[in-house]
C-alpha atoms as a PDB file:
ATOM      1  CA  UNK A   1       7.899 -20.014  15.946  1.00  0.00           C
ATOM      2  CA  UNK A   2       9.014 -16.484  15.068  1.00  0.00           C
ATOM      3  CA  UNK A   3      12.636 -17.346  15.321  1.00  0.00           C
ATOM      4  CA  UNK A   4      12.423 -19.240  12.056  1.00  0.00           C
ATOM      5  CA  UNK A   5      10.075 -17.157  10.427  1.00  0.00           C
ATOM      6  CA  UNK A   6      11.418 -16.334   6.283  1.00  0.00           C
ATOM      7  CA  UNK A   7      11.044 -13.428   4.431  1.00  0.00           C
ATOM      8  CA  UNK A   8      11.860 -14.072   0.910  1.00  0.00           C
ATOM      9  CA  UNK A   9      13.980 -11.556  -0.898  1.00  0.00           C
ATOM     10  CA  UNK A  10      17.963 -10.782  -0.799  1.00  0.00           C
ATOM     11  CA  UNK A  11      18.932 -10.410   2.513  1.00  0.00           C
ATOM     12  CA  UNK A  12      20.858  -7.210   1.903  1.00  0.00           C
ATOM     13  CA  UNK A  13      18.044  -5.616   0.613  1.00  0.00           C
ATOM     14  CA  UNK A  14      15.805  -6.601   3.627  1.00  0.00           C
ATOM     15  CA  UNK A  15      18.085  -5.697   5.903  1.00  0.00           C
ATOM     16  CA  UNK A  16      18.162  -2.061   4.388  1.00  0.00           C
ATOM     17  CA  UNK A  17      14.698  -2.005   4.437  1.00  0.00           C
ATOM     18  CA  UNK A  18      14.610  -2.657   8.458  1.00  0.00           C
ATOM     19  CA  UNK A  19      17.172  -0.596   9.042  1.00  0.00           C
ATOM     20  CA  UNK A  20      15.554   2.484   7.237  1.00  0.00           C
ATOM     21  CA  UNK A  21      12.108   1.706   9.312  1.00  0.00           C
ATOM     22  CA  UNK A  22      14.961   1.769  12.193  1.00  0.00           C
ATOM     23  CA  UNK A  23      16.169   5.395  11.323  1.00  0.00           C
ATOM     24  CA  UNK A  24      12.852   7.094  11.216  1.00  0.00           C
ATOM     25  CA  UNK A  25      11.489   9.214  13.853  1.00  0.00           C
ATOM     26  CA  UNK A  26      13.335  10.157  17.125  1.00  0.00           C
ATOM     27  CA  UNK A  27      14.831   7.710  19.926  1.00  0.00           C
ATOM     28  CA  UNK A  28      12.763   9.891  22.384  1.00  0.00           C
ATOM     29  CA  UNK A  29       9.184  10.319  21.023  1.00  0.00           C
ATOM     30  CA  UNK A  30       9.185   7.204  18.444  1.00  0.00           C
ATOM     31  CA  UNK A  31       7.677   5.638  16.145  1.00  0.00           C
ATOM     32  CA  UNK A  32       9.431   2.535  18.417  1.00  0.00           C
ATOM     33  CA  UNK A  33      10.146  -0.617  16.451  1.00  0.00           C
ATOM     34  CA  UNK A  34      10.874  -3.928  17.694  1.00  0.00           C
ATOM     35  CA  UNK A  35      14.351  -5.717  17.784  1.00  0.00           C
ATOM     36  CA  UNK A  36      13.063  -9.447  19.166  1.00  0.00           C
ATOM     37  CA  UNK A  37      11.812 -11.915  16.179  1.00  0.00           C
ATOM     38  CA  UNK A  38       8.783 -12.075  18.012  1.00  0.00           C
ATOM     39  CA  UNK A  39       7.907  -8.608  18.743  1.00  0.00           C
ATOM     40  CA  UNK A  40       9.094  -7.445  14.456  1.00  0.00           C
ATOM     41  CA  UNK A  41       6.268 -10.829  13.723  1.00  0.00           C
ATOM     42  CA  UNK A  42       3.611  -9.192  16.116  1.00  0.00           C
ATOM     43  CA  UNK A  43       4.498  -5.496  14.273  1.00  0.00           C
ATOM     44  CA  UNK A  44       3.867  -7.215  11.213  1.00  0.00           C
ATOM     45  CA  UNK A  45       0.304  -8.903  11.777  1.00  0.00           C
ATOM     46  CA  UNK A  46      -0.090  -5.357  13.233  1.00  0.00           C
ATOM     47  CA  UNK A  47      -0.077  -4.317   9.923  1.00  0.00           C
ATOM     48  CA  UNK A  48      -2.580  -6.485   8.510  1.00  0.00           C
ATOM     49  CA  UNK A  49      -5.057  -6.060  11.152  1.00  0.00           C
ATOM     50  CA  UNK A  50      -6.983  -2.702  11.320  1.00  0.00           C
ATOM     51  CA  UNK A  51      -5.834  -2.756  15.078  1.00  0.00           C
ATOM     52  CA  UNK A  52      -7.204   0.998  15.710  1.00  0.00           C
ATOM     53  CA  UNK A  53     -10.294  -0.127  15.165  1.00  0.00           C
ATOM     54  CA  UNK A  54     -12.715  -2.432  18.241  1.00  0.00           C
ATOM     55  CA  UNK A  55     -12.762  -5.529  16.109  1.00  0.00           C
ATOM     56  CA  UNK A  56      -8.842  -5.285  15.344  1.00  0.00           C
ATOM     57  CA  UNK A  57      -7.396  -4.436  18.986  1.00  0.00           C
ATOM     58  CA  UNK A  58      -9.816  -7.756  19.682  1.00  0.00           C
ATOM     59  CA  UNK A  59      -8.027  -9.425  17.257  1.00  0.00           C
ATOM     60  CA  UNK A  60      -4.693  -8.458  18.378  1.00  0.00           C
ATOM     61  CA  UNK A  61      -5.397  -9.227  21.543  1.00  0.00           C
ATOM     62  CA  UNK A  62      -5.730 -12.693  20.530  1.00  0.00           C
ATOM     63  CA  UNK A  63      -2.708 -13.021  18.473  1.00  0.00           C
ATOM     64  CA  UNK A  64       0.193 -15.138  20.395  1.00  0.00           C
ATOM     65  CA  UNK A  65       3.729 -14.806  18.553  1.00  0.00           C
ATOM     66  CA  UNK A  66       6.285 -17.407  20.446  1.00  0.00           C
ATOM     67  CA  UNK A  67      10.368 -17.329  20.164  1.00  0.00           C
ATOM     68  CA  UNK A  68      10.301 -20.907  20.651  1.00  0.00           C
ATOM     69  CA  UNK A  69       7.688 -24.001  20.666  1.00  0.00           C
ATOM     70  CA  UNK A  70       5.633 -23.350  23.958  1.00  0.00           C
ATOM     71  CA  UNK A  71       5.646 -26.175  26.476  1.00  0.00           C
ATOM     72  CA  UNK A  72       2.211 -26.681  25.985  1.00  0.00           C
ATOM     73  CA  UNK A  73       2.335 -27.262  22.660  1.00  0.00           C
ATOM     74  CA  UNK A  74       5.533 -29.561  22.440  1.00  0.00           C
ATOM     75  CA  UNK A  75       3.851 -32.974  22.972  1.00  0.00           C
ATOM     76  CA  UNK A  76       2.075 -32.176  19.641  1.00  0.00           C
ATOM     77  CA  UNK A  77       2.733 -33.329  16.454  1.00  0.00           C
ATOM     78  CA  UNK A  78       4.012 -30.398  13.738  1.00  0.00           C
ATOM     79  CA  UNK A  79       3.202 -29.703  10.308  1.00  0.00           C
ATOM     80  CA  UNK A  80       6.319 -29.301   8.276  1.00  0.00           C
ATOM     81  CA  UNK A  81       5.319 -27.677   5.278  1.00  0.00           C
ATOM     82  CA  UNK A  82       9.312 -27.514   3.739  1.00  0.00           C
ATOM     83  CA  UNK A  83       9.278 -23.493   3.159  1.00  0.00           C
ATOM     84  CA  UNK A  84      12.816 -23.299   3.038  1.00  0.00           C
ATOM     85  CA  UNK A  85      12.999 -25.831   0.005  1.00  0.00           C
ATOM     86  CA  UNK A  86      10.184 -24.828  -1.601  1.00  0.00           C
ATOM     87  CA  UNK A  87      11.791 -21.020  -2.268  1.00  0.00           C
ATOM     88  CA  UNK A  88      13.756 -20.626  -5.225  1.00  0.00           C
ATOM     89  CA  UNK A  89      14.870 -17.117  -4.063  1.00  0.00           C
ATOM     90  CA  UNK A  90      17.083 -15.925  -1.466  1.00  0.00           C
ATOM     91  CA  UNK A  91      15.671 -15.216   1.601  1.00  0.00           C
ATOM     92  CA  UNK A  92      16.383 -14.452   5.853  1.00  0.00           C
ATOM     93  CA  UNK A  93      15.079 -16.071   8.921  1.00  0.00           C
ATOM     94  CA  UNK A  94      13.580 -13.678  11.337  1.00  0.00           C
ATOM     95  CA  UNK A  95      16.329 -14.251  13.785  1.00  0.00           C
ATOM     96  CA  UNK A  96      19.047 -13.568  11.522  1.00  0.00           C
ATOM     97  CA  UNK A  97      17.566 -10.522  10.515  1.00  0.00           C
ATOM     98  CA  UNK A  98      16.922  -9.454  14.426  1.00  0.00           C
ATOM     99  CA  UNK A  99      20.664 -10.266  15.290  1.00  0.00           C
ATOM    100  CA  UNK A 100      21.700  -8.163  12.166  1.00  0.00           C
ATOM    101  CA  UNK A 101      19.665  -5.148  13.629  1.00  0.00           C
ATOM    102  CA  UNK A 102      20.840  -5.490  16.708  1.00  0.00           C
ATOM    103  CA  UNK A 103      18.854  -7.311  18.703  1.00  0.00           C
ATOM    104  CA  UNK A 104      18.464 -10.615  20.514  1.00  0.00           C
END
């Protein structure tokens, strides 16, 4: 689930850090960054993947990045591996830092 997604740091200093990638470039010709938790997750594995490459754009292809628990998945049973506990730093959800930036 990308809505509950953490990124570990102060939130403050996240949010600037968003909000600068935000800034660059023109509204017009881009660079274009997402505003939806799941389209900011999919921009990140982006980012990891060497996606200009054949082998990457295959892998990104296959990469699936939900808002919420898919139907098809919801009869399963989930792994909770306690993230939020386990951090002894501050840190955002994904949709709180979406909503912050403005989008949904």
């Amino acid at each position: 689930n990308a809505d509950k997604a953490i990124i570990s740091g102060t939130p403050k200093y996240t949010e600037k850090i968003f909000h600068e990638k935000l800034k660059k470039g023109d509204p017009y010709h881009g660079p274009f960054y997402p505003k939806t938790p799941e389209g900011v997750m999919k921009r990140i594995i982006r980012g990891m993947l060497p996606y200009k490459k054949p082998l990457g754009k295959k892998a990104l292809k296959r990469v699936r990045v939900y808002r919420e628990m898919p139907e098809e998945f919801k009869d399963r049973e989930l792994k909770d591996f306690g993230a939020e506990n386990k951090l002894r730093c501050k840190y955002i959800t994904l949709s709180k830092l979406c909503e912050r930036m403005g989008g949904k």
